[in-house]
Protein backbone atom coordinates (compact mmCIF):
# COMPACT_ATOMS: atom_id res chain seq x y z
CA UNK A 1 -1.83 19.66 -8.97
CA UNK A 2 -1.21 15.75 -8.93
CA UNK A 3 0.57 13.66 -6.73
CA UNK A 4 -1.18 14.51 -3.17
CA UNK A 5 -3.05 17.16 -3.19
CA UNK A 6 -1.19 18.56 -0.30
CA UNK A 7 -1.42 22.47 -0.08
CA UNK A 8 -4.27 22.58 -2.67
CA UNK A 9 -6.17 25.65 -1.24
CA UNK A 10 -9.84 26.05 -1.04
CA UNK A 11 -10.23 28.94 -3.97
CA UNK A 12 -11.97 32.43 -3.05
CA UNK A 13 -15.96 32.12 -3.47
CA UNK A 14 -17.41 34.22 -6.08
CA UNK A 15 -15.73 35.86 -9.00
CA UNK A 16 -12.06 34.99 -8.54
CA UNK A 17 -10.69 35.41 -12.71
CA UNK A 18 -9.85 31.52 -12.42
CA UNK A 19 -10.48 29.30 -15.66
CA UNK A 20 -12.48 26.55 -15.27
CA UNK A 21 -10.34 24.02 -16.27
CA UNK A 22 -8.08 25.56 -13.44
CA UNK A 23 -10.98 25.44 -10.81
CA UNK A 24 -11.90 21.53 -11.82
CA UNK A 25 -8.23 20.85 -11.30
CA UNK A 26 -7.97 22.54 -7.97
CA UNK A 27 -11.37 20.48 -6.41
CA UNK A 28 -10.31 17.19 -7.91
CA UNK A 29 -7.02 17.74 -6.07
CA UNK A 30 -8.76 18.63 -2.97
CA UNK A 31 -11.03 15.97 -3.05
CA UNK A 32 -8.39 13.18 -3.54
CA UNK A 33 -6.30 14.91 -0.74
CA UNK A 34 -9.46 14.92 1.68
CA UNK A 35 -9.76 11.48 0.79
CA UNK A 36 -6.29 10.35 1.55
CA UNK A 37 -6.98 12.37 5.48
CA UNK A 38 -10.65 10.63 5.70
CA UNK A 39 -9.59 6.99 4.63
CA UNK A 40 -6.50 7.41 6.97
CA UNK A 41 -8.69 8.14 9.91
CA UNK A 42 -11.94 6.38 9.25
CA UNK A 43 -10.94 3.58 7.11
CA UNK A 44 -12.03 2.25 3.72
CA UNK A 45 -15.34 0.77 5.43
CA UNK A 46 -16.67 3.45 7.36
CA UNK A 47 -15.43 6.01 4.61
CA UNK A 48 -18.80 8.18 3.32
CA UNK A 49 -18.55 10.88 0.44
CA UNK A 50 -20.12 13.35 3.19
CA UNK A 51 -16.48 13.03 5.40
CA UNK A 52 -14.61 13.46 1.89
CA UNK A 53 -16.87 16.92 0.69
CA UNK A 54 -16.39 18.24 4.12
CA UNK A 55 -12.32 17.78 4.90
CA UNK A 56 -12.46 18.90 0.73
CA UNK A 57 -15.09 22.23 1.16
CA UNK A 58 -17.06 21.03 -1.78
CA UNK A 59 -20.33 20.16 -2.22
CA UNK A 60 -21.82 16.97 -2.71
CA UNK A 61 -22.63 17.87 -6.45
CA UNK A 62 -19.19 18.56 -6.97
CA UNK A 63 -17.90 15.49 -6.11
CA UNK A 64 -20.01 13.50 -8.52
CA UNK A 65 -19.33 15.70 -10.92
CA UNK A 66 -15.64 14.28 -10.61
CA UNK A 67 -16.40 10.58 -9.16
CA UNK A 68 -19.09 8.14 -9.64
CA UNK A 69 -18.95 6.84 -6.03
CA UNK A 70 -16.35 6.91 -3.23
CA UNK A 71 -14.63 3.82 -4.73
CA UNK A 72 -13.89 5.57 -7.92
CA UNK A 73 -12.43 8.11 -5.75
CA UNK A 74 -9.94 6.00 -3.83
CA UNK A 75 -8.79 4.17 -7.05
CA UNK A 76 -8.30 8.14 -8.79
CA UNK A 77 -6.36 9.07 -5.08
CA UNK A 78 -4.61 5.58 -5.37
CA UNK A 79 -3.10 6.44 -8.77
CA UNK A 80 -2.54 9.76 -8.06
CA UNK A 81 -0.09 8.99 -5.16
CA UNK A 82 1.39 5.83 -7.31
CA UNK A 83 2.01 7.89 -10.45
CA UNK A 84 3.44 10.79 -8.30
CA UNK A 85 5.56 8.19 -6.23
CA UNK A 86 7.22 6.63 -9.47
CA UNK A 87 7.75 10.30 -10.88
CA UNK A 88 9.92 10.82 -7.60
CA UNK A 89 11.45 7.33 -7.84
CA UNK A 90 12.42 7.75 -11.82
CA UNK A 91 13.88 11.13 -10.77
CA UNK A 92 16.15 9.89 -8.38
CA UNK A 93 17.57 7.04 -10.51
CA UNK A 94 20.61 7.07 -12.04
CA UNK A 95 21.27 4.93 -15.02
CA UNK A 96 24.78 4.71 -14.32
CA UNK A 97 24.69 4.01 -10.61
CA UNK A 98 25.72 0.57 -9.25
CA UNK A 99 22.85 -2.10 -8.12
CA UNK A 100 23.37 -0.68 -4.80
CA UNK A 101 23.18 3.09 -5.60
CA UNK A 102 20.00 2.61 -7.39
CA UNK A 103 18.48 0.46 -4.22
CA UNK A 104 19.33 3.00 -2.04
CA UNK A 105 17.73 5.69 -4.28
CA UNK A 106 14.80 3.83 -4.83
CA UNK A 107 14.13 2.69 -1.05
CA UNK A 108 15.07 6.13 0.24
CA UNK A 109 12.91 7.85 -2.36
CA UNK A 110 9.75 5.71 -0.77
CA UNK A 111 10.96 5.95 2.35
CA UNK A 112 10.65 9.74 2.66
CA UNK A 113 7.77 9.85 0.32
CA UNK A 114 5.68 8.32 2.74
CA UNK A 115 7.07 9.39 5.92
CA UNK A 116 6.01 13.31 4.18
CA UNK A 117 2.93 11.65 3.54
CA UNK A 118 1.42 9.41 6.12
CA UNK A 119 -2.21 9.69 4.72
CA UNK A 120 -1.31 8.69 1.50
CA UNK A 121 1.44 6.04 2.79
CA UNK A 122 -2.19 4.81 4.68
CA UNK A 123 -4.35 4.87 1.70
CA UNK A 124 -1.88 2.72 -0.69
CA UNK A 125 -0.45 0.61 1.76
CA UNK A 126 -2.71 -0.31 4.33
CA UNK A 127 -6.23 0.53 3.05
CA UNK A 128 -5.73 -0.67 -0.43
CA UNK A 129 -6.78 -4.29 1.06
CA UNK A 130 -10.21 -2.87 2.10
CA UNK A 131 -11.43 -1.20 -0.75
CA UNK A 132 -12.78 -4.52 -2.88
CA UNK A 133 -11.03 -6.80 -5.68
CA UNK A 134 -10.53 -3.65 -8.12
CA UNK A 135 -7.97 -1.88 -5.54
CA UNK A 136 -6.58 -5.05 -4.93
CA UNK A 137 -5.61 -5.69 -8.60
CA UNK A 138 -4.45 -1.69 -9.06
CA UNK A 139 -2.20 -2.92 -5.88
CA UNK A 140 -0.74 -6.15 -7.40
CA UNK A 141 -0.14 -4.71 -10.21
CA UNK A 142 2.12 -2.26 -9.03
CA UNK A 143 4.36 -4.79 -6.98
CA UNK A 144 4.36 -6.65 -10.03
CA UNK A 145 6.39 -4.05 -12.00
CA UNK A 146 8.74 -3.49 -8.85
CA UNK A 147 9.43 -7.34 -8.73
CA UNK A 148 10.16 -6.78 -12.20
CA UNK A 149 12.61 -3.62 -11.59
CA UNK A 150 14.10 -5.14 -8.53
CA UNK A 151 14.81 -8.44 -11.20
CA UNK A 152 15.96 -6.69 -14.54
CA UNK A 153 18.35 -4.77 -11.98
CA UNK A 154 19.64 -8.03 -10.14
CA UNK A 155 20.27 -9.91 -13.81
CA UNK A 156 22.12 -6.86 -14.56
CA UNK A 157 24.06 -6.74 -11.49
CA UNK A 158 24.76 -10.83 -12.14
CA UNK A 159 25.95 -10.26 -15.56
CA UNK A 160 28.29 -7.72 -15.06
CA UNK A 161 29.90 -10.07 -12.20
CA UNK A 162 29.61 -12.85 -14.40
CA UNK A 163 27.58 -14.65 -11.90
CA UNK A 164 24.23 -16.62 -12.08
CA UNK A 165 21.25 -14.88 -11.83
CA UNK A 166 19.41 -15.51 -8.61
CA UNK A 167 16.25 -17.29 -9.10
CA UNK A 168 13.25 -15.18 -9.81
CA UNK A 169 11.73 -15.70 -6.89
CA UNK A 170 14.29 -13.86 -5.00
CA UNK A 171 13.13 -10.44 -6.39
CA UNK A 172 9.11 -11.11 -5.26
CA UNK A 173 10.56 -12.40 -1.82
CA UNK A 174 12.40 -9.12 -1.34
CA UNK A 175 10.05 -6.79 -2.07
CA UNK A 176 7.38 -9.08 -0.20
CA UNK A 177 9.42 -8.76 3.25
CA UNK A 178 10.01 -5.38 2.39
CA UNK A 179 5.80 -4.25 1.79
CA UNK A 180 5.17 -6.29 5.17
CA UNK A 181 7.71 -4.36 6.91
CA UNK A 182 6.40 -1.25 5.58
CA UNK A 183 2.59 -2.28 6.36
CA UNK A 184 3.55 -2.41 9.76
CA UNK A 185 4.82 0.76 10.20
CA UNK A 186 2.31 2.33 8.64
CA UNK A 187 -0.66 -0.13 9.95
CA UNK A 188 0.43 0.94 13.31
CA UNK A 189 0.80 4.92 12.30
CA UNK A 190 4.62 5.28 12.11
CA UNK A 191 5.14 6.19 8.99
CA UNK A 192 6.93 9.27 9.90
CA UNK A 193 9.50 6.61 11.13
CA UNK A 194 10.03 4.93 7.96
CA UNK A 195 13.28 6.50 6.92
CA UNK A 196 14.93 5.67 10.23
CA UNK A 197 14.62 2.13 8.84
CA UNK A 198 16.85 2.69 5.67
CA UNK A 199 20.45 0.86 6.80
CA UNK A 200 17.94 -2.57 7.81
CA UNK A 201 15.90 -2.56 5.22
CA UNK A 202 19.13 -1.99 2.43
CA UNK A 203 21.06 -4.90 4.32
CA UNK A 204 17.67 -7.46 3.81
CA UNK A 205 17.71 -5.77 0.44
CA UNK A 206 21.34 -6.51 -0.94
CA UNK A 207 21.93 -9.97 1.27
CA UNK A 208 21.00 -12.38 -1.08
CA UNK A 209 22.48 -10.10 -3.92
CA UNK A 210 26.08 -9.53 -2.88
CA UNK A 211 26.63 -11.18 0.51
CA UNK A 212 26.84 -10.28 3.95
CA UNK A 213 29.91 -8.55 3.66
CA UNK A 214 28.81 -6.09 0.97
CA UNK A 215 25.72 -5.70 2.62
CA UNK A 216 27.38 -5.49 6.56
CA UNK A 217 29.45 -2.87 4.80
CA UNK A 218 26.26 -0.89 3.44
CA UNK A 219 24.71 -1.62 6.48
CA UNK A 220 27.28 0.37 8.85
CA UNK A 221 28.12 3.16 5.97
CA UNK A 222 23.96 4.27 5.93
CA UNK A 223 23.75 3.59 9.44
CA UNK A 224 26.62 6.20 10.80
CA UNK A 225 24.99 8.64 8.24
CA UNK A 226 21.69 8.45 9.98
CA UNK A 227 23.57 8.87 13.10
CA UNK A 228 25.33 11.74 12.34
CA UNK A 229 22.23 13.65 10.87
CA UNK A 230 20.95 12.96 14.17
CA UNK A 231 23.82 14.66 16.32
């Protein structure tokens, strides 16, 4: 029942034949989902456990039966959605696609992820800032290992060319401009929009990789797809 809790339904009351590990799993799911809906439309600040219980149908007792407090909650929901969005992203990798296959893979793959999901797109992105220095280190952390990816990739990509590495940097500046673009979106509740944005955001992705021919050529190829699924 990981990743968002989406479609978890509130079990029968009473005798329903369900184990209890089975029931635990089903309200922890529920509760992290109610989160995600309650943080999205509340905020971090203003979030209480009563808003999460009652989006959730749970009890208060149940929910510290699972969390200590409503910021254990949000750091469970934030690696929830985190370990469910690199399960998608490691899915649609290929190890034997091109730098710019596996970009476009990668950024579509996170795209739609949280376009499907604008709570959680809120809740990782956006209120992540809010919710005090130990959700700010679970969200560092993870752009750390994508500046990482985005680097071992680009070294890869450089050797194979037998060109110089870009500096270091380059990677962290990427996915920077990329996260504020993103933030936006989502700050200003378009994240349903997101994967409208996949020719741009490729082009600022693969312009200080390969050029701006390479990437105008990427650039026009993604965009007449996403006109013709439009037509």
């Amino acid at each position: 029942m990981g990743g968002t809790g989406q479609g978890t339904r509130q079990l029968p009351p009473g005798r329903h034949g369900f184990t209890r590990d089975y029931v635990t799993e089903n309200q922890r799911a529920r509760l992290l989902a109610a989160l995600a809906q309650a943080v999205a439309e509340r905020g971090y600040p203003d979030l209480t456990v009563e808003s999460v219980v009652e989006r959730a149908g749970v009890s208060r007792k149940t929910f510290y039966e699972h969390f200590k407090n409503k910021e254990e909650a949000f750091l469970a929901a934030y690696d929830d959605f985190a370990a469910h969005l690199v399960k998608q992203v490691k899915r649609a990798s290929k190890p034997t696609a091109s730098f710019s296959e596996q970009a476009e893979a990668i950024l579509r793959t996170i795209l739609e992820l949280f376009a499907e999901h604008p709570a959680q797109a809120q809740l990782v992105v956006v209120e992540v800032l809010a919710a005090g220095p130990r959700a700010v280190r679970r969200r560092n952390d993870s752009l750390k290992l994508i500046v990482e990816v985005v680097d071992r990739g680009t070294c890869t990509l450089a050797e194979e060319q037998g060109m110089r590495p870009p500096p270091a940097i380059t990677a962290e500046t990427v996915v920077g401009g990329l996260l504020e673009v993103i933030y936006s979106r989502v700050e200003r509740g378009e994240a349903t929009r997101l994967p409208s944005l996949l020719p741009d955001l490729m082009y600022c992705v693969l312009l200080p990789y390969v050029g701006p021919t390479a990437a105008g050529a990427e650039h026009a190829r993604l965009s007449s797809q996403t006109r013709s699924a439009h037509t």
